[in-house]
PDB file of N, CA and C in Angstrom:
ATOM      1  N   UNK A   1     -17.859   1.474  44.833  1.00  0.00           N
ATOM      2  CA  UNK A   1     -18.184   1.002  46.161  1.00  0.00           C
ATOM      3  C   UNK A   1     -18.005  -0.508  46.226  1.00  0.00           C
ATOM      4  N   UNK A   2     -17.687  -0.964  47.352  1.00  0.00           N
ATOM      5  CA  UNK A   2     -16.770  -1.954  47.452  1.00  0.00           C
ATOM      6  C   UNK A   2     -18.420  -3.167  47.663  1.00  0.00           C
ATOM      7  N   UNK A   3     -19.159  -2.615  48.053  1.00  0.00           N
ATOM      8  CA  UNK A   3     -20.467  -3.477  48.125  1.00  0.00           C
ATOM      9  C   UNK A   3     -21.309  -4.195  46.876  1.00  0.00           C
ATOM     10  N   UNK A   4     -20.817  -3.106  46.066  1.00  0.00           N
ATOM     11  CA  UNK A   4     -21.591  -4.046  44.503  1.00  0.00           C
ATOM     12  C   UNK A   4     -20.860  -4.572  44.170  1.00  0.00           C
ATOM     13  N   UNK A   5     -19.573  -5.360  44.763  1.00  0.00           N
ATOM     14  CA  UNK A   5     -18.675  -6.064  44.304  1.00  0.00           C
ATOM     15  C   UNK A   5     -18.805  -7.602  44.367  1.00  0.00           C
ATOM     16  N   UNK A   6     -19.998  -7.673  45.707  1.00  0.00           N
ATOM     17  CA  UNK A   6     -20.659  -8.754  46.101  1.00  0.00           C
ATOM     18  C   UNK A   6     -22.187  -8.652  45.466  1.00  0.00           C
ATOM     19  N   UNK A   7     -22.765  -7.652  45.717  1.00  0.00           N
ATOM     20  CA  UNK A   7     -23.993  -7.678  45.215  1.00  0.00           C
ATOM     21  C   UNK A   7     -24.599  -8.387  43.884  1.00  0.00           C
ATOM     22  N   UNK A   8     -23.957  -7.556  42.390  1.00  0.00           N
ATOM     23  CA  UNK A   8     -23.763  -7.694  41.614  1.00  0.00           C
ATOM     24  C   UNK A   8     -23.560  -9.797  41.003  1.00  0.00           C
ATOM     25  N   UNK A   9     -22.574 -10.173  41.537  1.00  0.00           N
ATOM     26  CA  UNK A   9     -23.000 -11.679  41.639  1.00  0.00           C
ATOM     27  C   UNK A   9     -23.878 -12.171  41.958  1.00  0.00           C
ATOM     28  N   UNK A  10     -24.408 -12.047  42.850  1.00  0.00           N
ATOM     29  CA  UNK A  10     -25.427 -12.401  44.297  1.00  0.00           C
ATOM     30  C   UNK A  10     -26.819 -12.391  43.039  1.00  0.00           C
ATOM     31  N   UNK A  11     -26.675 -10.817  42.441  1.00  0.00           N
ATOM     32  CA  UNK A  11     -28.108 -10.387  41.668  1.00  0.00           C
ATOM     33  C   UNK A  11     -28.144 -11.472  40.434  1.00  0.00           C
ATOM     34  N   UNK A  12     -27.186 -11.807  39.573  1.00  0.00           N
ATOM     35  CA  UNK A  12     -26.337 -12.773  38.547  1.00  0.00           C
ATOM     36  C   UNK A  12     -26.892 -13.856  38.664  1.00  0.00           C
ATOM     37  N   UNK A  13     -26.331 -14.454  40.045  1.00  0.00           N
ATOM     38  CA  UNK A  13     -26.158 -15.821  40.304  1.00  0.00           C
ATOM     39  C   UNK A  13     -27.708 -15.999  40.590  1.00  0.00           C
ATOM     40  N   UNK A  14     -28.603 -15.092  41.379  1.00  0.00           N
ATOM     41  CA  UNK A  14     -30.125 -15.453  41.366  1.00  0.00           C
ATOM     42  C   UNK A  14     -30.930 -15.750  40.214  1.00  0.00           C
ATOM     43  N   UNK A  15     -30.696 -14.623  38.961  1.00  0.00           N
ATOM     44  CA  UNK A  15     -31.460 -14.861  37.434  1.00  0.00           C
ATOM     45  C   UNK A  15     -31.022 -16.396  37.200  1.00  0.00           C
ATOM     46  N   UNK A  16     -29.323 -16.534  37.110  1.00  0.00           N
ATOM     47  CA  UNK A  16     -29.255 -18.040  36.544  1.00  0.00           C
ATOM     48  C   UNK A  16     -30.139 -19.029  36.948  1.00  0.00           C
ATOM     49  N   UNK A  17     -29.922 -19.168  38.601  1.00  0.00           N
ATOM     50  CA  UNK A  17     -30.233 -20.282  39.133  1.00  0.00           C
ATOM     51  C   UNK A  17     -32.136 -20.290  39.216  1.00  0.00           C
ATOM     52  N   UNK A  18     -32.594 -18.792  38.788  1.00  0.00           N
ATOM     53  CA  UNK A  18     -33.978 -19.279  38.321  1.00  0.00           C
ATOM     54  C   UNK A  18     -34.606 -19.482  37.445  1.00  0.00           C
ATOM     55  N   UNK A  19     -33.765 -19.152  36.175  1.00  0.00           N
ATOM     56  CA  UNK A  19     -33.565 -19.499  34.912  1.00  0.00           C
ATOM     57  C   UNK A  19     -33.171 -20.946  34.854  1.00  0.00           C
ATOM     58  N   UNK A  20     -32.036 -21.729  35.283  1.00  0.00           N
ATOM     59  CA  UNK A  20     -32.106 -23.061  35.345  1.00  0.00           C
ATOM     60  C   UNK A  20     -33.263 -24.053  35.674  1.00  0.00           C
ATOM     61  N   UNK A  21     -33.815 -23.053  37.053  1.00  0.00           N
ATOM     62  CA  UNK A  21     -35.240 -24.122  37.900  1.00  0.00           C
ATOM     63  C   UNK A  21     -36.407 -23.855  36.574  1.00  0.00           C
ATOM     64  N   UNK A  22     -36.009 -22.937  35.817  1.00  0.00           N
ATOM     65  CA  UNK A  22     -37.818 -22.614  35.129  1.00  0.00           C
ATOM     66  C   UNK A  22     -36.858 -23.758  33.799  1.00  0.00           C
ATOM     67  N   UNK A  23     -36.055 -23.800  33.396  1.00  0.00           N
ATOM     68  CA  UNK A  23     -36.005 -24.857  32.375  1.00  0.00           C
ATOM     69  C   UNK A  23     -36.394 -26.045  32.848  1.00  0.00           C
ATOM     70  N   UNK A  24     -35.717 -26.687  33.644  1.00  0.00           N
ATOM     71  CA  UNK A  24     -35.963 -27.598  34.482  1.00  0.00           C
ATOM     72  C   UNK A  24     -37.217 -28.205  34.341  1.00  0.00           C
ATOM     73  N   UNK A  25     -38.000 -27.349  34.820  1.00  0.00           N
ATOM     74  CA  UNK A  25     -39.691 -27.499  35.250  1.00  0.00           C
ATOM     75  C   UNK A  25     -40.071 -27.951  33.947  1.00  0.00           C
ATOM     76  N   UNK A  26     -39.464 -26.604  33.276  1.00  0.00           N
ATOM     77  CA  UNK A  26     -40.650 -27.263  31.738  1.00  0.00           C
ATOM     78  C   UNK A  26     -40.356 -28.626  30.923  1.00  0.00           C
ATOM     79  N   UNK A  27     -38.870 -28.928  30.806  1.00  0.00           N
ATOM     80  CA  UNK A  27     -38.536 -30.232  30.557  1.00  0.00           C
ATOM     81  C   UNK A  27     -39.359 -31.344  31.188  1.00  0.00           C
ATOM     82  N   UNK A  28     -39.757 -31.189  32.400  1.00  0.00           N
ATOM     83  CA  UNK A  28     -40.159 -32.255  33.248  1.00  0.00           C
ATOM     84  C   UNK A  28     -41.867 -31.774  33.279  1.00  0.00           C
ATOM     85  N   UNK A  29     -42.165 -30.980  32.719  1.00  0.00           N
ATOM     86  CA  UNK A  29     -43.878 -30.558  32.601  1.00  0.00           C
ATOM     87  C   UNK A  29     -44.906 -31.547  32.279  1.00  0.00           C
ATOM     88  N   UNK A  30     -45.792 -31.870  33.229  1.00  0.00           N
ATOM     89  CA  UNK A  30     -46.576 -32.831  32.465  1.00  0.00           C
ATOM     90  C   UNK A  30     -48.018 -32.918  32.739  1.00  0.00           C
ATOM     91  N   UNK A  31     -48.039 -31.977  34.027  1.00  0.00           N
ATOM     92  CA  UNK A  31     -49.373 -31.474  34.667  1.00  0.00           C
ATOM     93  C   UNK A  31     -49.378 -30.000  34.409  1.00  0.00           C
ATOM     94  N   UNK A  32     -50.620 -29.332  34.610  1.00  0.00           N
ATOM     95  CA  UNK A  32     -50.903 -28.210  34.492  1.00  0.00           C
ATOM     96  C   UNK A  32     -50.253 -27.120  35.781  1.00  0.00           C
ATOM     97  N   UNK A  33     -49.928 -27.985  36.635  1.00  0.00           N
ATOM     98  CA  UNK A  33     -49.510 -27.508  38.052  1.00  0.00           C
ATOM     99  C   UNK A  33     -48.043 -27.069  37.303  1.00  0.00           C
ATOM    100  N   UNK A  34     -47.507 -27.963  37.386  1.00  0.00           N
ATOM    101  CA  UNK A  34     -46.015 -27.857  36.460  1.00  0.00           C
ATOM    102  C   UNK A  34     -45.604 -26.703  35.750  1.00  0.00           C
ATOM    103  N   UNK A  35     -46.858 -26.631  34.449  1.00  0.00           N
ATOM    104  CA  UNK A  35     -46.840 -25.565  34.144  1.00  0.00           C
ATOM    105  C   UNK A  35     -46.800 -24.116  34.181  1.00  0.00           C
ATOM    106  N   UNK A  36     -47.691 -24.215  35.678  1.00  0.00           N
ATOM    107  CA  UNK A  36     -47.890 -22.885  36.443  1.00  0.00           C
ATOM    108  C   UNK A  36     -46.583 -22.711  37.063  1.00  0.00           C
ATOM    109  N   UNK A  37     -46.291 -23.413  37.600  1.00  0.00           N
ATOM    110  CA  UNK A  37     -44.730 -22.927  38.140  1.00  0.00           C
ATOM    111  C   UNK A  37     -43.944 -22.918  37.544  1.00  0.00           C
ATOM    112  N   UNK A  38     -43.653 -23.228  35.825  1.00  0.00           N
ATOM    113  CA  UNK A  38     -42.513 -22.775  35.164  1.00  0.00           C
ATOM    114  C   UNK A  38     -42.661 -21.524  34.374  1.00  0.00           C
ATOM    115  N   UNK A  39     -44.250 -20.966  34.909  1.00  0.00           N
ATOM    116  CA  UNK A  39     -44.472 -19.427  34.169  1.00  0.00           C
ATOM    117  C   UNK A  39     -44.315 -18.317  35.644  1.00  0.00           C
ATOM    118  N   UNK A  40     -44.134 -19.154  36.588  1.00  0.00           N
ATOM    119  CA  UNK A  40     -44.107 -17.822  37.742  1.00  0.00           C
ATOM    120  C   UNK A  40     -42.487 -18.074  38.209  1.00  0.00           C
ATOM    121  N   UNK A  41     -41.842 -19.102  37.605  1.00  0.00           N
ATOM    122  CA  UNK A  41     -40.603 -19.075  37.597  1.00  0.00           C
ATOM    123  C   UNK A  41     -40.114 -18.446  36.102  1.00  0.00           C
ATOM    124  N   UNK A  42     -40.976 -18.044  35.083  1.00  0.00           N
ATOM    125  CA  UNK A  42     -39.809 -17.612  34.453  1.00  0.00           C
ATOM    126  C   UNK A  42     -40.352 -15.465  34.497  1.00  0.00           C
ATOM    127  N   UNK A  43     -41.059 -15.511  35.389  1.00  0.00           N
ATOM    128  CA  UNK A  43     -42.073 -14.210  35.790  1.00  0.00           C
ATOM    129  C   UNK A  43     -41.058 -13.735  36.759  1.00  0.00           C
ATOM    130  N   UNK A  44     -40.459 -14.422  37.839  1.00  0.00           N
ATOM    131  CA  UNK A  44     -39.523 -14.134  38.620  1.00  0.00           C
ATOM    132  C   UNK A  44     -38.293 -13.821  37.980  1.00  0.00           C
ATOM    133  N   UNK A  45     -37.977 -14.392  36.778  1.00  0.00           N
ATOM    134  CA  UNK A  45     -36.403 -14.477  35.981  1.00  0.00           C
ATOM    135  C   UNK A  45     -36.651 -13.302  35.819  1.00  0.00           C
ATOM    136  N   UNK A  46     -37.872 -12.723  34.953  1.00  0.00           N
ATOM    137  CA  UNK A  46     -37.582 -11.333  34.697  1.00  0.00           C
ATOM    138  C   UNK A  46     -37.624 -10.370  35.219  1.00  0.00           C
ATOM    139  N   UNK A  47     -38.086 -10.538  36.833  1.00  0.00           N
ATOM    140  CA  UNK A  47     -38.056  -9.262  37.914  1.00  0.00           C
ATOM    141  C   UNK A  47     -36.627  -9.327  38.603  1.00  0.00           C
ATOM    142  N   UNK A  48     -36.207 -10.611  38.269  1.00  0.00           N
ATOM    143  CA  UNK A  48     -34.305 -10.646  39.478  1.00  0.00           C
ATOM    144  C   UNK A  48     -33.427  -9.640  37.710  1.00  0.00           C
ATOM    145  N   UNK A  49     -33.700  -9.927  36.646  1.00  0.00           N
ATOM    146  CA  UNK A  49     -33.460  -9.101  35.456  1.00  0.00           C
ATOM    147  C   UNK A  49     -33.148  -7.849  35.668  1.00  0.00           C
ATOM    148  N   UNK A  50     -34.158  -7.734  35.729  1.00  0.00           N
ATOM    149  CA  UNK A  50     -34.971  -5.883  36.209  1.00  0.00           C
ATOM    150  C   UNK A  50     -34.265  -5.795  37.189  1.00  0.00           C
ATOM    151  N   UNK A  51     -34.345  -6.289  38.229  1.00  0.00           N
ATOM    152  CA  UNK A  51     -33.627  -5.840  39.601  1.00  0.00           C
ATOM    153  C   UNK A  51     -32.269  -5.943  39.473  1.00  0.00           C
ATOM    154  N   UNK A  52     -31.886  -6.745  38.652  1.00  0.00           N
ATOM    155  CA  UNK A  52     -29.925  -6.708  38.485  1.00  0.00           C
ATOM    156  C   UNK A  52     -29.092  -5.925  37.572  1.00  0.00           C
ATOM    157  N   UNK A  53     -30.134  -5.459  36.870  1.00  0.00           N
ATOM    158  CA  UNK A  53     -29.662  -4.383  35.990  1.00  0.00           C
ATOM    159  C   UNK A  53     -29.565  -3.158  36.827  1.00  0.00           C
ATOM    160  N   UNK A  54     -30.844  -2.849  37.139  1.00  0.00           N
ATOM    161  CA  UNK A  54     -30.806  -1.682  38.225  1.00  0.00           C
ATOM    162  C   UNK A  54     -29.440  -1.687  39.253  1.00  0.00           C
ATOM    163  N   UNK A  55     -29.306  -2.941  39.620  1.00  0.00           N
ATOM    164  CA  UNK A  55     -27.998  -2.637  40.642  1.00  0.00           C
ATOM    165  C   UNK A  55     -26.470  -2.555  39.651  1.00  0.00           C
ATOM    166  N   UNK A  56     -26.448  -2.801  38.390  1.00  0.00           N
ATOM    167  CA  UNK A  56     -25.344  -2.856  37.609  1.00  0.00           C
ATOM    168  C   UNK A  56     -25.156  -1.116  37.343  1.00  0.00           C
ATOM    169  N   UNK A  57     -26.666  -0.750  36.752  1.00  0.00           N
ATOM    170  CA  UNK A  57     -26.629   0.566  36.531  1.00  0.00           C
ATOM    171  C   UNK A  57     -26.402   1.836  38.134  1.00  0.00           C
ATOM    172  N   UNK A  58     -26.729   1.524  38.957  1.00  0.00           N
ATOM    173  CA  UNK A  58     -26.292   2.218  40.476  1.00  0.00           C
ATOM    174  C   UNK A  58     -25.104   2.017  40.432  1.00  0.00           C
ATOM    175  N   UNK A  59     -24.544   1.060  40.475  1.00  0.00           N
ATOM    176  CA  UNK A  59     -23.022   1.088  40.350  1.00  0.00           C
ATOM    177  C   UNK A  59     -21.802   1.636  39.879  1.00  0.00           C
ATOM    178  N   UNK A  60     -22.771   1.870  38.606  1.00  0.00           N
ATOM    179  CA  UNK A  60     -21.902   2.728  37.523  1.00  0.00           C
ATOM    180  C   UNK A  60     -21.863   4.028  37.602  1.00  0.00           C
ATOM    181  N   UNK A  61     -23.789   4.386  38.551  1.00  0.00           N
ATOM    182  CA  UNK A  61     -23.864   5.904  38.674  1.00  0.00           C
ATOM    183  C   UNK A  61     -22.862   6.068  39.943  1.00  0.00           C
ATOM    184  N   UNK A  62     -22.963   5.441  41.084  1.00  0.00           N
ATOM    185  CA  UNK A  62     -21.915   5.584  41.823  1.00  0.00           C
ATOM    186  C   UNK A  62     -20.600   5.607  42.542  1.00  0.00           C
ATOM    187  N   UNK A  63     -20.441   5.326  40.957  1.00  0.00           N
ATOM    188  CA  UNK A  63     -18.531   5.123  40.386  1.00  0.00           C
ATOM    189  C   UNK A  63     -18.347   6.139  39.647  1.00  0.00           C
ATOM    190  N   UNK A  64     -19.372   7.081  39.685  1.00  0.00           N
ATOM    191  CA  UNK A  64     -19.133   8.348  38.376  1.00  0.00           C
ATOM    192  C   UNK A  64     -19.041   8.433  37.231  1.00  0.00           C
ATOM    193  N   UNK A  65     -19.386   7.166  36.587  1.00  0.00           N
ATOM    194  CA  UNK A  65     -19.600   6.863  35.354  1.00  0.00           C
ATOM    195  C   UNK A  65     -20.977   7.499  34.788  1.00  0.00           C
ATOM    196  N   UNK A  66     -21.212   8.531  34.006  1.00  0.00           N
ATOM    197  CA  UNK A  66     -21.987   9.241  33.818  1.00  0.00           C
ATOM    198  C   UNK A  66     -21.685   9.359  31.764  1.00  0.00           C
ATOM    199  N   UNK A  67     -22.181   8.762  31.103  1.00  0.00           N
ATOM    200  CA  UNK A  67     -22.220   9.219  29.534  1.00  0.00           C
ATOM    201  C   UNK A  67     -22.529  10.801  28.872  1.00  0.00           C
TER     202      UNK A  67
END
């Protein structure tokens, strides 16, 4: 399907770019505030994870790719 052709990036390009902001943060950590947001940014990395796998694996089921 011609839709996870976009999706699939879209899901990609979200982990990176919140994976970049949670490094980011912690490099620059110096308050406790700081801190909190580079653990609910890296809490988010692993739900866009979860969620981009899931759309890698739909994809595959709905390309007929079946093992």
């Amino acid at each position: 399907m011609a839709i996870f052709d976009y999706i699939i990036p879209i899901a990609l390009a979200a982990v990176a770019l919140v994976l970049v902001a949670g490094l980011l943060n912690m490099w620059r950590a110096g308050s406790a505030e700081q801190a909190s947001r580079s653990q609910m940014l890296m809490r988010w990395r692993v739900i866009l994870q979860f969620v981009a796998i899931l759309i890698i694996i739909a994809a595959f089921w709905f390309q007929g790719f079946r093992p």
